[in-house]
Protein backbone atom coordinates (compact mmCIF):
# COMPACT_ATOMS: atom_id res chain seq x y z
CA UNK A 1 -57.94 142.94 -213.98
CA UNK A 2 -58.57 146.26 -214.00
CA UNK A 3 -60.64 146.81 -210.78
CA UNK A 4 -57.50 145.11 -209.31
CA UNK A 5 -55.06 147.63 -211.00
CA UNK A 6 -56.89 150.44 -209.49
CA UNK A 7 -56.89 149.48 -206.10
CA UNK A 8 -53.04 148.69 -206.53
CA UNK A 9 -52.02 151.42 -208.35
CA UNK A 10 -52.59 155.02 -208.13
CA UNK A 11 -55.24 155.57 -211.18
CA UNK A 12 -55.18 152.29 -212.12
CA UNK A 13 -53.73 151.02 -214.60
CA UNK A 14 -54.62 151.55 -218.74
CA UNK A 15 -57.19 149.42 -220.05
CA UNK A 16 -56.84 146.39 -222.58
CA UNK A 17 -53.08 145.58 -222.24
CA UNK A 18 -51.40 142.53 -222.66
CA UNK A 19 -50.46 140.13 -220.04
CA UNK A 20 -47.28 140.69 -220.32
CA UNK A 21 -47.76 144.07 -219.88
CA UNK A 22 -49.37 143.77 -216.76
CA UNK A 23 -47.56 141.44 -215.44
CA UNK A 24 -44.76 144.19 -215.71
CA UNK A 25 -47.36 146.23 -213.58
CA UNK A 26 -47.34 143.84 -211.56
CA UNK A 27 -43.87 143.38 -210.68
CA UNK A 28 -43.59 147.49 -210.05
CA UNK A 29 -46.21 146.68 -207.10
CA UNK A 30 -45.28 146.46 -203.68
CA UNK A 31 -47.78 147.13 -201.51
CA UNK A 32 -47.01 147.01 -197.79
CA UNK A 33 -50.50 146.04 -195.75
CA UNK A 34 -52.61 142.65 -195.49
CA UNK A 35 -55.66 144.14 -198.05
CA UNK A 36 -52.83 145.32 -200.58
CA UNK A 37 -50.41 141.91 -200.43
CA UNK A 38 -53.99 139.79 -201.08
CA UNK A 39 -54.57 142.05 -203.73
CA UNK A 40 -51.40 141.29 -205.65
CA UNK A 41 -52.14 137.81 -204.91
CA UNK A 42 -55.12 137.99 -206.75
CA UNK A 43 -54.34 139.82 -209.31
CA UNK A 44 -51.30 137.14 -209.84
CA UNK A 45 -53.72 134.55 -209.97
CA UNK A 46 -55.59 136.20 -212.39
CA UNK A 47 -52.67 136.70 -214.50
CA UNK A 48 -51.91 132.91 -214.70
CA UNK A 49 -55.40 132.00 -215.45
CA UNK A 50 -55.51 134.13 -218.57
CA UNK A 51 -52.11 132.59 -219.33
CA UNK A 52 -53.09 129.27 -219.32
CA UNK A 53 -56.33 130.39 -221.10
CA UNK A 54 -54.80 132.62 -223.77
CA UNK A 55 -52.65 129.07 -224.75
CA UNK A 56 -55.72 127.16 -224.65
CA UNK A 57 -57.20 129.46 -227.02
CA UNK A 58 -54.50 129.74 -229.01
CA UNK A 59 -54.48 125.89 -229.36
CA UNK A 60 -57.53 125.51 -230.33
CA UNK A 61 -57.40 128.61 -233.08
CA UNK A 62 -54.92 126.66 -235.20
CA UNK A 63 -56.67 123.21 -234.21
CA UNK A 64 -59.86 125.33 -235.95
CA UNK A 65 -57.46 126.82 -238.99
CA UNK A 66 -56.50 123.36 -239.55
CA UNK A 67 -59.77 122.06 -240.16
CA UNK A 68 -61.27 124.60 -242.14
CA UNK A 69 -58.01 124.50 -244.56
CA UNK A 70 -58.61 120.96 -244.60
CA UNK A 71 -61.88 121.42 -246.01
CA UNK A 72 -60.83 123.27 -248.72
CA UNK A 73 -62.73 126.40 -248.01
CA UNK A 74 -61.58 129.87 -248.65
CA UNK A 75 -63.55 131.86 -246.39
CA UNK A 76 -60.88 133.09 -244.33
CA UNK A 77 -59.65 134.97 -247.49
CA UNK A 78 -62.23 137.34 -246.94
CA UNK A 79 -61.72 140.17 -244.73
CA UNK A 80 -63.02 139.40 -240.98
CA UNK A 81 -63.77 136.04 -241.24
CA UNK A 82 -61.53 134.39 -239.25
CA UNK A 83 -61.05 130.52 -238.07
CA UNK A 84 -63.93 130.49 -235.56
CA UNK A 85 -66.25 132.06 -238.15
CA UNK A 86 -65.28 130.42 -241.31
CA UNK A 87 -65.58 126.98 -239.50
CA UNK A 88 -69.18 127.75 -237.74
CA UNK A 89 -70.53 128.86 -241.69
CA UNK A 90 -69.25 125.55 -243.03
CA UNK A 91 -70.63 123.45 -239.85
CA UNK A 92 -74.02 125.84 -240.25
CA UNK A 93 -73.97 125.05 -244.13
CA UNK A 94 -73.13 121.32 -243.56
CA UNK A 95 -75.92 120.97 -241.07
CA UNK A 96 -78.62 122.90 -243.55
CA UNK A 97 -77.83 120.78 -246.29
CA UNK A 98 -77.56 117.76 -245.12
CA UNK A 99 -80.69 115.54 -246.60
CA UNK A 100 -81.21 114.13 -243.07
CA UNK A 101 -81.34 117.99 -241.57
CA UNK A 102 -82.83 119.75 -244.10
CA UNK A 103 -86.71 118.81 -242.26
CA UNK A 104 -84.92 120.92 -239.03
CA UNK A 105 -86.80 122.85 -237.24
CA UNK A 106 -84.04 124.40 -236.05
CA UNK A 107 -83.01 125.94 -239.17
CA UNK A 108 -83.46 129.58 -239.25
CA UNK A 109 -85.37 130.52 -242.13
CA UNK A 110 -83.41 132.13 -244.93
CA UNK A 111 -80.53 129.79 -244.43
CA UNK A 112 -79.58 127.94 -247.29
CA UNK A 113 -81.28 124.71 -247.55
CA UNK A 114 -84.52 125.29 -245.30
CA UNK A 115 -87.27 124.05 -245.98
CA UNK A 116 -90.55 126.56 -245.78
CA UNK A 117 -93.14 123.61 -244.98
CA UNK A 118 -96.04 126.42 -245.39
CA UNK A 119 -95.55 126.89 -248.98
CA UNK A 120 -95.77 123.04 -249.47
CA UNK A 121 -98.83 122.89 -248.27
CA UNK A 122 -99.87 125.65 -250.62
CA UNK A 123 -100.20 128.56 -247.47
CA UNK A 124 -98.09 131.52 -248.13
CA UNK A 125 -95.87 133.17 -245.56
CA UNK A 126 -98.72 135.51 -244.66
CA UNK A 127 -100.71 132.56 -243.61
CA UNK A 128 -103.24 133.06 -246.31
CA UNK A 129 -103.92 130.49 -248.97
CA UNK A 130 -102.17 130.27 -252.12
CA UNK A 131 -100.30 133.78 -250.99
């Protein structure tokens, strides 16, 4: 959006507004040659897209809110942790804990239920016996 504004606009326009408040830029615009009009067009277009996209995210925030409050968590009580994150650490803790997951490979080590497959066989994490 902002390579757009700058073209249309003497010195651009401010970075990280709102749609809205571009849109208002927008409508101030008026440019009077082929290259300018398809650059309004564009920048239009670009305006609905993150429309429609801001409502799809916004749609699928509460659908995310919703199921994390409906797993009785409380992680987005804590400060940053939001709906995205609090539902990936309950999907990530699910998956790690799962008896049928908890042979993963995938797992990173340190997460809670790994399983270091090294120190059953009685090799340390160095890679030397018993260590």
């Amino acid at each position: 959006m902002h390579r757009l504004f700058l073209e249309l606009l003497p010195g651009g326009a401010p970075v990280k507004k709102s749609t809205a408040q571009y849109k208002a830029l927008l409508a101030r615009v008026r440019p009077r040659d082929l290259a300018g009009k398809t650059r309004r067009r564009m920048a239009a277009e670009e305006l609905a897209d993150l429309d429609r996209h801001d409502a799809k995210l916004k749609v699928m925030k509460a659908e995310l809110k919703a199921a994390v409050l409906a797993s009785g968590s409380r992680l987005m009580d804590i400060h940053g942790i939001g709906p995205a994150g609090a539902a990936r650490i309950i999907q990530a803790r699910t998956l790690c804990t799962s008896p049928v997951h908890r042979t993963d490979r995938r797992v990173p080590r340190g997460w809670p239920g790994h399983v270091d497959r090294r120190a059953e066989r009685g090799v340390g994490a160095a890679g030397a016996p018993g260590t």
